[in-house]
Protein backbone atom coordinates (compact mmCIF):
# COMPACT_ATOMS: atom_id res chain seq x y z
CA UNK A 1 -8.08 -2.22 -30.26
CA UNK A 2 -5.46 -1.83 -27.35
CA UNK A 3 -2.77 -0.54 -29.96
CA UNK A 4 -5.52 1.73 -31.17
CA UNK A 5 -6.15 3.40 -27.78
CA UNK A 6 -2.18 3.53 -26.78
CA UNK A 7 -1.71 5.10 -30.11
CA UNK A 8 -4.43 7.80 -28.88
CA UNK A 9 -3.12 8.78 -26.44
CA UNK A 10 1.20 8.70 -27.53
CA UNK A 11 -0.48 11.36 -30.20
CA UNK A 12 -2.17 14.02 -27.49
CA UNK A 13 1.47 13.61 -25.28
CA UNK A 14 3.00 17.23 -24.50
CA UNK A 15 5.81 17.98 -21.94
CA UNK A 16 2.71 20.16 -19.86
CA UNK A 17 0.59 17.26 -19.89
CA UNK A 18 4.03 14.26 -19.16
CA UNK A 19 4.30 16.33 -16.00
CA UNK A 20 0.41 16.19 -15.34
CA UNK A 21 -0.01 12.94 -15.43
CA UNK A 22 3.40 11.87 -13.80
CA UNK A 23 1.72 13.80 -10.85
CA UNK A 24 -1.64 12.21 -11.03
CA UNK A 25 -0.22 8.75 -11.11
CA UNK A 26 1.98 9.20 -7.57
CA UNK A 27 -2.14 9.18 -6.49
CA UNK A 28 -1.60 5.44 -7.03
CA UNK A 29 1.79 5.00 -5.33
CA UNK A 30 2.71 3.24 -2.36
CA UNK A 31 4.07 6.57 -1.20
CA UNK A 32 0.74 8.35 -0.70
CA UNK A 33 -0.77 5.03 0.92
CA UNK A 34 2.07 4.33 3.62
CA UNK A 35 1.73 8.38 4.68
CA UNK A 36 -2.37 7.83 4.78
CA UNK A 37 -2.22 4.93 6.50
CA UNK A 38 0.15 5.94 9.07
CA UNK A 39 -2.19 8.95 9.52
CA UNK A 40 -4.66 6.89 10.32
CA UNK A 41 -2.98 4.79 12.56
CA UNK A 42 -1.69 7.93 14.74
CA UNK A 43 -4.05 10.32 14.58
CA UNK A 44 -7.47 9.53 13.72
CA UNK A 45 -8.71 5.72 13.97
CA UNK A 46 -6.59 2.88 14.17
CA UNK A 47 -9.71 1.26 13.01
CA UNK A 48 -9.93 2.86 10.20
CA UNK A 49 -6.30 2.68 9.38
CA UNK A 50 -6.46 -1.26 10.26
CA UNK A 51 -9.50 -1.72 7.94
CA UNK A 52 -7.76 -0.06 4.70
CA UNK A 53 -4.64 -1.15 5.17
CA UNK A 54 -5.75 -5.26 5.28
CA UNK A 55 -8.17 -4.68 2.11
CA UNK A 56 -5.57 -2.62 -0.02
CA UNK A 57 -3.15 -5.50 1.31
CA UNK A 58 -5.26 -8.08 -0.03
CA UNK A 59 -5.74 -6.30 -3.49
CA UNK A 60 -2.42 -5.71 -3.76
CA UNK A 61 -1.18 -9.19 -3.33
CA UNK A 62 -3.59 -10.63 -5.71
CA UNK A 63 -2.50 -8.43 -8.36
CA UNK A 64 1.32 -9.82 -7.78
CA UNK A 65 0.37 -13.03 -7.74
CA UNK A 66 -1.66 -12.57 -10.97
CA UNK A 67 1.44 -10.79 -12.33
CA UNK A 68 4.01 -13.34 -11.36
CA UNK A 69 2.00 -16.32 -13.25
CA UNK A 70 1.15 -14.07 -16.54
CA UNK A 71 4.37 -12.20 -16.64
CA UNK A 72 2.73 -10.06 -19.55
CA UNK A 73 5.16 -7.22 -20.99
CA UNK A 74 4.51 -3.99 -20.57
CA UNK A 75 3.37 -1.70 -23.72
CA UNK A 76 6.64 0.23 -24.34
CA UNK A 77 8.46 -3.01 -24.19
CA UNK A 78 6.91 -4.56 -26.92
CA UNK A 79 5.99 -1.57 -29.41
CA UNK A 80 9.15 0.69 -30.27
CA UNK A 81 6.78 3.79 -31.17
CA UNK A 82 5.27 3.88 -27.88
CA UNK A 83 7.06 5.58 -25.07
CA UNK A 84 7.33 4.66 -21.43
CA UNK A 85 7.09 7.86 -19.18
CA UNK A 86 8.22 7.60 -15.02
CA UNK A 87 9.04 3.80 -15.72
CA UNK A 88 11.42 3.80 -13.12
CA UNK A 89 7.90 3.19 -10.65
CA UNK A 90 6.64 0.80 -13.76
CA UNK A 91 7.74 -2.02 -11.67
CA UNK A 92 7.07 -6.21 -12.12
CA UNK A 93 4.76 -6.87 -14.87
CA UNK A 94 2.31 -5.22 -16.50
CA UNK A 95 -0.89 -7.59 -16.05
CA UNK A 96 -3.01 -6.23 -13.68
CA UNK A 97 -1.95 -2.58 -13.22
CA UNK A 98 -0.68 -2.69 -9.83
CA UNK A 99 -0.96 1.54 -9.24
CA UNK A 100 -4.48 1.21 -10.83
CA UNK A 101 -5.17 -1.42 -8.10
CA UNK A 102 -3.71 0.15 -5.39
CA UNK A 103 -5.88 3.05 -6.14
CA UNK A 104 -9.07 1.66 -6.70
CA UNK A 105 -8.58 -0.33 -3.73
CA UNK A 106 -7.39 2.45 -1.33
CA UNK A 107 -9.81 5.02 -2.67
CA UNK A 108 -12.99 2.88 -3.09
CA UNK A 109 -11.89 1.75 0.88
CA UNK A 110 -11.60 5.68 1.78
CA UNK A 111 -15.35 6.11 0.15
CA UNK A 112 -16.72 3.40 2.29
CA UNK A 113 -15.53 4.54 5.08
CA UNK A 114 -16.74 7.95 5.21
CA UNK A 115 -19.69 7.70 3.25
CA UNK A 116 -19.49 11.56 2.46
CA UNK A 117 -20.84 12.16 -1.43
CA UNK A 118 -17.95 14.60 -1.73
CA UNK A 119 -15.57 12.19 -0.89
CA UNK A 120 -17.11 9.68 -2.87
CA UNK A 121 -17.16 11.39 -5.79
CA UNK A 122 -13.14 12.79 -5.59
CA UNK A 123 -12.12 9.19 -5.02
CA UNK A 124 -13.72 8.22 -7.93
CA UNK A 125 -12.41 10.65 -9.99
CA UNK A 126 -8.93 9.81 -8.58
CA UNK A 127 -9.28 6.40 -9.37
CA UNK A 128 -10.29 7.09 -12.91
CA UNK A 129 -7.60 9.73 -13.16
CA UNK A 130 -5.02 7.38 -12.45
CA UNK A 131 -5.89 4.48 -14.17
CA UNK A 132 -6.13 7.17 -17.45
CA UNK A 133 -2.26 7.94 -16.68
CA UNK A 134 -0.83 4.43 -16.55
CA UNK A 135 -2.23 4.32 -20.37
CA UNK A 136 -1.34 8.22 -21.37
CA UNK A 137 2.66 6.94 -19.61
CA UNK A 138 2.47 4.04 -21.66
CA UNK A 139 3.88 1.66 -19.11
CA UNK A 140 -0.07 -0.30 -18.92
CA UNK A 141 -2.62 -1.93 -21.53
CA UNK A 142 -6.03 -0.88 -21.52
CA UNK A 143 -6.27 -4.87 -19.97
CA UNK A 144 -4.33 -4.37 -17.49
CA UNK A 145 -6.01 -1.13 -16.35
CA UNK A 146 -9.57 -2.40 -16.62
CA UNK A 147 -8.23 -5.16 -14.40
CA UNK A 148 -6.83 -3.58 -11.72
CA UNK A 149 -10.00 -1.64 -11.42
CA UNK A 150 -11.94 -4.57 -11.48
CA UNK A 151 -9.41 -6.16 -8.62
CA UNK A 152 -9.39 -3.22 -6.71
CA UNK A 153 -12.68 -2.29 -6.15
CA UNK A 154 -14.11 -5.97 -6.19
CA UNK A 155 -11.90 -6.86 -3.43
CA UNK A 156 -12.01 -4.09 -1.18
CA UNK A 157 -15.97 -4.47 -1.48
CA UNK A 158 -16.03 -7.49 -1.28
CA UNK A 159 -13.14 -7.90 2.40
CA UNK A 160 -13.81 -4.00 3.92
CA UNK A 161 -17.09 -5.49 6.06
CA UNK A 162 -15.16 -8.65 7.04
CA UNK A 163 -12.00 -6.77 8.23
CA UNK A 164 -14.32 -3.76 9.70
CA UNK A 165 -16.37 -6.50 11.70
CA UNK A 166 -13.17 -8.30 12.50
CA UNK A 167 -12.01 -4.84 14.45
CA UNK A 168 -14.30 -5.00 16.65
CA UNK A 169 -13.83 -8.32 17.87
CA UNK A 170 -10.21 -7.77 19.85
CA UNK A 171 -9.26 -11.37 20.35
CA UNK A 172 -9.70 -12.24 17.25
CA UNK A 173 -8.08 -9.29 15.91
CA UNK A 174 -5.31 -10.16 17.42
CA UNK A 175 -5.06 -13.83 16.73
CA UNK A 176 -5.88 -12.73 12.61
CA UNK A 177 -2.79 -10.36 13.36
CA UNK A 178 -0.04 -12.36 14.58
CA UNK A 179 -1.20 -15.34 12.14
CA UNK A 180 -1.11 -12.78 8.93
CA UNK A 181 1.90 -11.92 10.11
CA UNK A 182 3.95 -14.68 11.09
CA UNK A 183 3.17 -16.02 7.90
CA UNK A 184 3.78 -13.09 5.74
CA UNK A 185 7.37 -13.08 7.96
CA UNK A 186 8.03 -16.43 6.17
CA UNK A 187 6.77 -15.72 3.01
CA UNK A 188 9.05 -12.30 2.48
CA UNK A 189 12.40 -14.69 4.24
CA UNK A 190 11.70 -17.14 1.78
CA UNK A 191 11.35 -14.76 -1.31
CA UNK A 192 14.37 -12.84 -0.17
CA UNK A 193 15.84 -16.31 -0.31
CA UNK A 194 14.70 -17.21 -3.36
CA UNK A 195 15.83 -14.26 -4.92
CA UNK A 196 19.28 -13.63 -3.89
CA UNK A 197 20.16 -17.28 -4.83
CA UNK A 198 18.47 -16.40 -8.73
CA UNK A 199 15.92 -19.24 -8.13
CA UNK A 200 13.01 -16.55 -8.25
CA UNK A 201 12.39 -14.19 -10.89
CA UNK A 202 13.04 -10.45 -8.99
CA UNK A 203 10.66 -8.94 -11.78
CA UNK A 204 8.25 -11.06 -10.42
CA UNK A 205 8.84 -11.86 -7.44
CA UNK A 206 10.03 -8.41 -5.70
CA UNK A 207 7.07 -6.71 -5.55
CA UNK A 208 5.07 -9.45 -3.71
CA UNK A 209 8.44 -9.76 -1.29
CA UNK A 210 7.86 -6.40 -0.04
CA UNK A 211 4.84 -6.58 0.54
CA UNK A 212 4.63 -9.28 2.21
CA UNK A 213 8.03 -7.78 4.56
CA UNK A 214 5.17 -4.53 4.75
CA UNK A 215 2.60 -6.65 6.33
CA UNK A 216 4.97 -8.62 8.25
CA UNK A 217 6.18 -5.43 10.44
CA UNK A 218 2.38 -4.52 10.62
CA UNK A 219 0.71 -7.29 11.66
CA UNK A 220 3.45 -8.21 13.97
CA UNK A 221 3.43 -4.77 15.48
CA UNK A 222 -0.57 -4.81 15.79
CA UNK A 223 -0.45 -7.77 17.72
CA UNK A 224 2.32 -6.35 19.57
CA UNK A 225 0.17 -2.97 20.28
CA UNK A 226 -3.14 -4.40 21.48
CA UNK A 227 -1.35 -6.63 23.81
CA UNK A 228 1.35 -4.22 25.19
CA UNK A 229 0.64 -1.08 24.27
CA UNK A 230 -3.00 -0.35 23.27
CA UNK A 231 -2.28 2.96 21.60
CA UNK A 232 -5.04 5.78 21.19
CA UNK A 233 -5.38 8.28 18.90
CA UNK A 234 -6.59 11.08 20.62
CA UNK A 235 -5.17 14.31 21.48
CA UNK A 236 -5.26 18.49 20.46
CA UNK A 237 -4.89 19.23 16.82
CA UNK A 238 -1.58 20.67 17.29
CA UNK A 239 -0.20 17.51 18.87
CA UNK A 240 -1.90 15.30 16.47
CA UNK A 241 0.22 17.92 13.67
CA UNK A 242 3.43 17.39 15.85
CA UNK A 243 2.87 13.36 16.65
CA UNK A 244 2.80 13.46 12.80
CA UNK A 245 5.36 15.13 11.57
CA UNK A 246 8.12 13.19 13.82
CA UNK A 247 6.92 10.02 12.78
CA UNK A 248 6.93 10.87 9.05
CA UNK A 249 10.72 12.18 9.17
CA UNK A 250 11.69 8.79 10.83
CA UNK A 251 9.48 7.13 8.17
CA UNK A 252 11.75 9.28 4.86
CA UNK A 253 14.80 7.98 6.77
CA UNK A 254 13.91 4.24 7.04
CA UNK A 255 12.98 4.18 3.10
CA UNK A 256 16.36 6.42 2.35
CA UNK A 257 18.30 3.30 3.64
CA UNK A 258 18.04 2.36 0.08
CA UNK A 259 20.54 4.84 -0.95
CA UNK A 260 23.14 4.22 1.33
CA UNK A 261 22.55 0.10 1.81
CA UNK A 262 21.74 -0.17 -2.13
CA UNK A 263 18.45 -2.12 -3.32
CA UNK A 264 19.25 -5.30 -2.35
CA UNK A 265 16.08 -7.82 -1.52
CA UNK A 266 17.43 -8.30 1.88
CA UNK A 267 17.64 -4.43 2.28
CA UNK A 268 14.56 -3.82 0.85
CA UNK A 269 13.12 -6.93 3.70
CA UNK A 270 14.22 -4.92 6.12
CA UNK A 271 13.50 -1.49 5.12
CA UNK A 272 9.34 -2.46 4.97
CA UNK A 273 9.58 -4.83 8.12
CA UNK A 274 10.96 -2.06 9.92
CA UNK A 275 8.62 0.71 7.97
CA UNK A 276 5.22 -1.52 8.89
CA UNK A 277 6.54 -2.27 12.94
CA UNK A 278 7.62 1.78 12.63
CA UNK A 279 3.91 2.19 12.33
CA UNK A 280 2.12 0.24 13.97
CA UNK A 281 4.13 -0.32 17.00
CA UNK A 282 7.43 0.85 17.89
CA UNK A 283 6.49 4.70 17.18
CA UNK A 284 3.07 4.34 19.20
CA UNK A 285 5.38 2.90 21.64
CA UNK A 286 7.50 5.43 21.78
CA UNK A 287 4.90 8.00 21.93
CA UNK A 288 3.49 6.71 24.93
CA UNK A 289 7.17 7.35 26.66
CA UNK A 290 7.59 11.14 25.32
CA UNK A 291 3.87 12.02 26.18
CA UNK A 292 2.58 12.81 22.34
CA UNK A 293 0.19 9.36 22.90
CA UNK A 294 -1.46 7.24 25.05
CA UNK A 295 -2.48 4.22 26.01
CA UNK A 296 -6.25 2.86 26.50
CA UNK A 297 -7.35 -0.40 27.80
CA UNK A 298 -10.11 -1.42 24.68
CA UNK A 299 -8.57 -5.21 25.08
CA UNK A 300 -8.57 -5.45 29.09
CA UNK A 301 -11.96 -4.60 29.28
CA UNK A 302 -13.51 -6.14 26.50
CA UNK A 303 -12.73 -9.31 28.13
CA UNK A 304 -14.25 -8.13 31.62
């Protein structure tokens, strides 16, 4: 039956429709949610940008643990007629889709969030449209899509209230924040580790290493912020547009490290340590010092 579907849809492939759904796909990259996020996080709610963040987190690092113990082959690998399309992002293993779990995680999230039926009803079509391309690119079983679907949307369901209730309660927040990650901090040393000596499987393993390096820098820098810093969000539409743009050009650079440090783990630790701190700390930071942010006092007085 999965054959039977892959086989479908290697028949309908055109060049017009390989660049279609090589576009649609990015929809499910970590790309688009690092940019949203930090959007979030700068210029509309940290809240909001805390809340999505920590429940497409927690999808995400189920799916890598699920694909580090089944270490299933991907489609193309397996079946010589079927050809993988944009495989260099087909990263790790292919049970659960991680893009189709990163979208129906981030999407479903966005949807609760703004409870707008518009909304609603584009993030479901993105998540649909995306899962649909990991099987039309060949690099995902119709398993591994339903699955990451199923992850996805179960799991941001299931953790958006606790993290959105979680918000609101700043000590807490904080002490969740520089727990998640401290331990995260370990967990990415330790794969980096593991993984330059050859005692852990980079297919598997890589993935969950930088995400865990990703949540590291965040976290850390959260619990940095609301202590130190207590960045807010506000300010004119044009310096919301400006506060943006200089924050995403240092955010290119940071990932462009790759090409001149190469893709070692240990580059790749510190390229999303420093990408997650970038974000949630040291650029608020320096906002706050060349007047495009400011600071508020949420933690002060909620303890008055």
């Amino acid at each position: 039956m999965q054959l039977t579907i892959m086989e479908f849809f290697q028949k309908m492939s055109s060049p017009f429709l390989d660049k279609v759904f090589e576009i649609i796909t990015m929809f499910g990259e970590e790309t688009v949610f690092i940019l949203a996020v930090a959007f979030f996080l700068w210029c509309a709610s940290k809240k909001h940008g805390f809340v999505i963040f920590s429940s497409l987190f927690t999808s995400l690092i189920g799916m890598s643990a699920l694909k580090a113990i089944i270490r299933a082959p991907r489609p193309f690998q397996v079946v010589p007629e079927i050809a993988g399309k944009r495989i260099a992002t087909a990263t790790g293993y292919s049970f659960p889709s991680g893009h189709t779990t990163g979208a129906a995680s981030f999407y479903s999230a966005l949807a609760v969030t703004y409870r707008k039926r518009w909304l609603s009803i584009i993030s479901a079509l993105l998540i649909l449209l995306v899962a649909i391309s990991r099987l039309y690119l060949g690099v995902h079983w119709p398993l591994d899509v339903f699955a990451g679907l199923a992850l996805g949307i179960t799991v941001t369901f299931v953790a958006y209230r606790w993290f959105d209730n979680l918000y609101d309660k700043p000590k807490n927040l904080h002490n969740f924040s520089l727990l998640v990650g401290s331990v995260s901090l370990i967990l990415a040393l330790l794969l980096v580790f593991l993984i330059e000596l050859g005692i852990a499987d980079p297919i598997g393993f890589s993935d969950p290493m930088k995400l865990f390096s990703l949540a590291a820098g965040g976290y850390l820098g959260f619990a940095w912020d609301q202590r130190n810093i207590q960045y807010s969000t506000e300010g004119t539409t044009l310096l919301k547009i400006l506060r943006l743009a200089l924050g995403l050009i240092i955010l290119v650079a940071i990932q462009a490290l790759k090409l001149v440090l190469g893709p070692h783990s240990a580059v790749a630790f510190f390229r999303y340590a420093l990408t997650g701190v970038w974000a949630t700390a040291l650029y608020p930071f320096i906002g706050t010092k060349i007047r495009i942010g400011k600071t508020t006092h949420l933690f002060e007085t909620s303890h008055t």
